[in-house]
C-alpha atoms as a PDB file:
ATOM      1  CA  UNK A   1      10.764   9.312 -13.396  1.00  0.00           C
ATOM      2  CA  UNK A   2       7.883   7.875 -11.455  1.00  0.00           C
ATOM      3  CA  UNK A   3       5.948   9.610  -8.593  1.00  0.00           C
ATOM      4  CA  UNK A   4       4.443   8.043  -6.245  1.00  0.00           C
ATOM      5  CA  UNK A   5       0.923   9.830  -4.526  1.00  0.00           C
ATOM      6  CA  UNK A   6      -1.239   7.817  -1.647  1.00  0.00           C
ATOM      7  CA  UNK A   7      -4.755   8.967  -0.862  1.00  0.00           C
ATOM      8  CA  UNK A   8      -7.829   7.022   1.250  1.00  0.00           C
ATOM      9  CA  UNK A   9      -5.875   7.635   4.623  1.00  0.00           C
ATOM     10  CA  UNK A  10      -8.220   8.628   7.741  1.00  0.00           C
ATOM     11  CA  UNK A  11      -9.448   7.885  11.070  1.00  0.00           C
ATOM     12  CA  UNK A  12     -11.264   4.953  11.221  1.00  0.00           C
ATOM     13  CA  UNK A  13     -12.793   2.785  14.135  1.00  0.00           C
ATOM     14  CA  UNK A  14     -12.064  -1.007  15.094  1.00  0.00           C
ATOM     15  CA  UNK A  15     -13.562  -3.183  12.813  1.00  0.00           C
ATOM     16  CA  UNK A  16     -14.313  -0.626   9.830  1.00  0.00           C
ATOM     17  CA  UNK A  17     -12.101  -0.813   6.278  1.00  0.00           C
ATOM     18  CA  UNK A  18     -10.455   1.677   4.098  1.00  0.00           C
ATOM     19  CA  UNK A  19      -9.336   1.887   0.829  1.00  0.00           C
ATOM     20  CA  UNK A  20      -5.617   3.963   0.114  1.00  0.00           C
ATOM     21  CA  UNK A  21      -4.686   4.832  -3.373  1.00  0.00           C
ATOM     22  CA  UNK A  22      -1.654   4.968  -4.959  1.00  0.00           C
ATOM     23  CA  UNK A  23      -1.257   6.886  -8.387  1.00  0.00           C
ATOM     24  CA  UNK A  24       1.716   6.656 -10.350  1.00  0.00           C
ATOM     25  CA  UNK A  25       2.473   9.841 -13.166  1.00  0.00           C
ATOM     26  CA  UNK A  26       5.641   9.963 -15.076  1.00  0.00           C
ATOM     27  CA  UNK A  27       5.563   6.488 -16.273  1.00  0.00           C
ATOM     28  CA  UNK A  28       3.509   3.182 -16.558  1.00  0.00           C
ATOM     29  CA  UNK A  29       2.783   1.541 -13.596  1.00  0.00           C
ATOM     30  CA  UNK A  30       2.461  -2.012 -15.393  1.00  0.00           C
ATOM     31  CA  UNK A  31       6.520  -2.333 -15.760  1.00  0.00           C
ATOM     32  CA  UNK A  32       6.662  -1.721 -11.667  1.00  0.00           C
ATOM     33  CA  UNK A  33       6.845  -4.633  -9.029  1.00  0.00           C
ATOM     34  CA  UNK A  34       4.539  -2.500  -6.306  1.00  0.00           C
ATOM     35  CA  UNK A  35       3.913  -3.015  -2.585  1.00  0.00           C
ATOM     36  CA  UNK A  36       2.623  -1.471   0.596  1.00  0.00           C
ATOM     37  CA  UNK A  37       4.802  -0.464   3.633  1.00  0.00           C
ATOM     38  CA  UNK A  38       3.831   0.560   7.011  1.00  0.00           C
ATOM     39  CA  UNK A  39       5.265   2.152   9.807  1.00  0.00           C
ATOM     40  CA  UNK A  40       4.040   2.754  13.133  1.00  0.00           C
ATOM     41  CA  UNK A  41       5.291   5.085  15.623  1.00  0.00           C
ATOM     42  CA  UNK A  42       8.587   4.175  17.562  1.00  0.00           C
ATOM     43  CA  UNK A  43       8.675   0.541  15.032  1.00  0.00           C
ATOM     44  CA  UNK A  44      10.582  -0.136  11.823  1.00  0.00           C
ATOM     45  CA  UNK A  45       8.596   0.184   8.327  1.00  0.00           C
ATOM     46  CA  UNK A  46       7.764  -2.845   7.670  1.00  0.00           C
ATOM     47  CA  UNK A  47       6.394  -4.406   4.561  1.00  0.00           C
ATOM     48  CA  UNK A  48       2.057  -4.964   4.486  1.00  0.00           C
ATOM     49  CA  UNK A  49       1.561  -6.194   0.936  1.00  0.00           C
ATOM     50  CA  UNK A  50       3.435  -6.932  -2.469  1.00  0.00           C
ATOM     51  CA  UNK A  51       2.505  -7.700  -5.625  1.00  0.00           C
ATOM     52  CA  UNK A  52       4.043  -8.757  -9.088  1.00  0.00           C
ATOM     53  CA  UNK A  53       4.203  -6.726 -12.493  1.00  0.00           C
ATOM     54  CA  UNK A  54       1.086  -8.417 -13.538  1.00  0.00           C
ATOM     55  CA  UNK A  55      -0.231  -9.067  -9.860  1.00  0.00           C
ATOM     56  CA  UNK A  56       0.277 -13.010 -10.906  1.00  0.00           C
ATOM     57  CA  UNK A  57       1.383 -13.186  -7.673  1.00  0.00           C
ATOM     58  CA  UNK A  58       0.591 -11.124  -4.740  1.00  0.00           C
ATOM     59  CA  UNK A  59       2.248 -11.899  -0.626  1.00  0.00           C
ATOM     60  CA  UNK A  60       0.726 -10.381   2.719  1.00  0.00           C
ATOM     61  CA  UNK A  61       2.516 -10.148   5.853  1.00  0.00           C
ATOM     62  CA  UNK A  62       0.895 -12.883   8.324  1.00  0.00           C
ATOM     63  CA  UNK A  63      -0.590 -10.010  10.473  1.00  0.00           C
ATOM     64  CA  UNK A  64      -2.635  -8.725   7.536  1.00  0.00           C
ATOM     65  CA  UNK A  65      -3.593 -12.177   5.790  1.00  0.00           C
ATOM     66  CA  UNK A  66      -7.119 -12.235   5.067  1.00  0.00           C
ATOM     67  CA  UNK A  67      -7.961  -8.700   5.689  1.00  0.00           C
ATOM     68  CA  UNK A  68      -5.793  -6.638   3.246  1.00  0.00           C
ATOM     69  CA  UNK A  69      -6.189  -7.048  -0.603  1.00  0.00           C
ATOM     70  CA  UNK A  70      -3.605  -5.486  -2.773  1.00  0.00           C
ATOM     71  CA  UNK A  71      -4.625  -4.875  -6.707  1.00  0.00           C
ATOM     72  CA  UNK A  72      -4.051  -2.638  -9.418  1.00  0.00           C
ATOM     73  CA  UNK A  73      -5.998  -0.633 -12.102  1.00  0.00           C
ATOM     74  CA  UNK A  74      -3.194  -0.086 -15.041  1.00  0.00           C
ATOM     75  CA  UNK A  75      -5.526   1.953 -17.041  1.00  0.00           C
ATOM     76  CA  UNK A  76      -5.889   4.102 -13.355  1.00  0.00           C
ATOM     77  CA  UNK A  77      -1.839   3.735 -12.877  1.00  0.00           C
ATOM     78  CA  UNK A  78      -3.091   3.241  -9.307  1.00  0.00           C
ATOM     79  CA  UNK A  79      -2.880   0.601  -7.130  1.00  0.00           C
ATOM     80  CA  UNK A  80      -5.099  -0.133  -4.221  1.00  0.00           C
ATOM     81  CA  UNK A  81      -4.806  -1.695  -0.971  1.00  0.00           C
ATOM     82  CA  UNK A  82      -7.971  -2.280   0.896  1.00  0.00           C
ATOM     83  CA  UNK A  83      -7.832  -3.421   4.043  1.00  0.00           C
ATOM     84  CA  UNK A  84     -10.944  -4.524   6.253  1.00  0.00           C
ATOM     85  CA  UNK A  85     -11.324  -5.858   9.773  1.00  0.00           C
ATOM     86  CA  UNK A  86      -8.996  -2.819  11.049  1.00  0.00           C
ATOM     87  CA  UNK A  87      -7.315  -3.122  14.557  1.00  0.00           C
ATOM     88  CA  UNK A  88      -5.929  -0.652  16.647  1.00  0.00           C
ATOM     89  CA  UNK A  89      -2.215  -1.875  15.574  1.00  0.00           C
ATOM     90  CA  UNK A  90      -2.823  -1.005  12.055  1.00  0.00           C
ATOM     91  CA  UNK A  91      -2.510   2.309  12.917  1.00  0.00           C
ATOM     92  CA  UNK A  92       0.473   3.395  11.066  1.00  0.00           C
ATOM     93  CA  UNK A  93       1.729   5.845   8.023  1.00  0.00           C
ATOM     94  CA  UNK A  94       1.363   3.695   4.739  1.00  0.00           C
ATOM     95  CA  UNK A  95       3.729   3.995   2.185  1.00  0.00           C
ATOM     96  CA  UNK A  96       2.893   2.616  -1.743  1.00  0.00           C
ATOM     97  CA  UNK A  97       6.570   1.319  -3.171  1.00  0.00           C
ATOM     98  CA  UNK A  98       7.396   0.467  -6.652  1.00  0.00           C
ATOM     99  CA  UNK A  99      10.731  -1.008  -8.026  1.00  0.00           C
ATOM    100  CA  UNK A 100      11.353  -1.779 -12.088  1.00  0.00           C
ATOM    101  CA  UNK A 101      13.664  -4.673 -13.277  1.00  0.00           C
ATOM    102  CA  UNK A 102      16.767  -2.238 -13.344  1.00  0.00           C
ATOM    103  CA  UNK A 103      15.550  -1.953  -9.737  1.00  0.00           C
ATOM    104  CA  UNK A 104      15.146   1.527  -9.465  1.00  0.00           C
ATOM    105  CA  UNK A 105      13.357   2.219  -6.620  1.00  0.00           C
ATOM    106  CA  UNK A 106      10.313   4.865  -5.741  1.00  0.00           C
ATOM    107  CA  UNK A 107       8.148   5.754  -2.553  1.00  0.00           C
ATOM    108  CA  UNK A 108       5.194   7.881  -1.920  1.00  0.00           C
ATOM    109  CA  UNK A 109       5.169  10.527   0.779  1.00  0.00           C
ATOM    110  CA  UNK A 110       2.750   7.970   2.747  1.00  0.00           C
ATOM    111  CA  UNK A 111      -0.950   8.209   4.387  1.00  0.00           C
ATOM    112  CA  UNK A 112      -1.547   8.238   8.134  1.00  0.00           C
ATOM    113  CA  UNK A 113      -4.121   5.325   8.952  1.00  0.00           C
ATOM    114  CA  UNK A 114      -5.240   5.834  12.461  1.00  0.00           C
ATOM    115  CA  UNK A 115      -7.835   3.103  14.078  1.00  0.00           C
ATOM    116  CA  UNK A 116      -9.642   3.569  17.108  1.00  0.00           C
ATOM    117  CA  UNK A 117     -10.476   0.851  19.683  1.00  0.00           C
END
């Protein structure tokens, strides 16, 4: 069964980047689908970034276009999502999320992300 860990979380201030982690144990990462969810306080998760088995093909949510890059390292079983340019409304818990083609279905235990103005 996969397991999910995220790492890279922190304070940051306005304007600065991080970089969260996502390793995958138990099986290979390269036969997951795998995206980024957030979820601020009082707000819905919501999802950040996606991106396909191969990362062929990779989606943002409009409020992260151009500042987030999603990737993957398959010989790490990690993937990555750095994000640049933070604002204050990143600040959120980020969750890594993989599903397979039987769509079974995994999540981390998230990172907090906090960004100062």
């Amino acid at each position: 069964q996969l397991q999910l860990v995220e790492s890279g979380g922190g304070l940051v201030q306005s304007g600065g980047s991080l970089r969260l982690s996502c390793a995958a144990s138990g099986s290979n990462l390269d036969r997951y689908a795998v995206a980024w969810f957030r979820q601020a306080p009082g707000k819905e998760r919501e999802g950040v970034s996606c991106a396909t088995t191969r990362s062929d093909v990779t989606n943002y949510a409009d409020s992260v276009k151009g500042r987030f890059t999603i990737s993957r390292d398959n010989a790490k079983n990690t993937v990555y999502l750095q994000m640049n340019s933070l604002k204050p409304e990143d600040t959120a818990v980020y969750y890594c999320y993989a599903q397979n083609q039987f769509l079974n279905r995994y999540w981390g235990q998230g990172t907090q992300v906090t960004v100062s103005s």
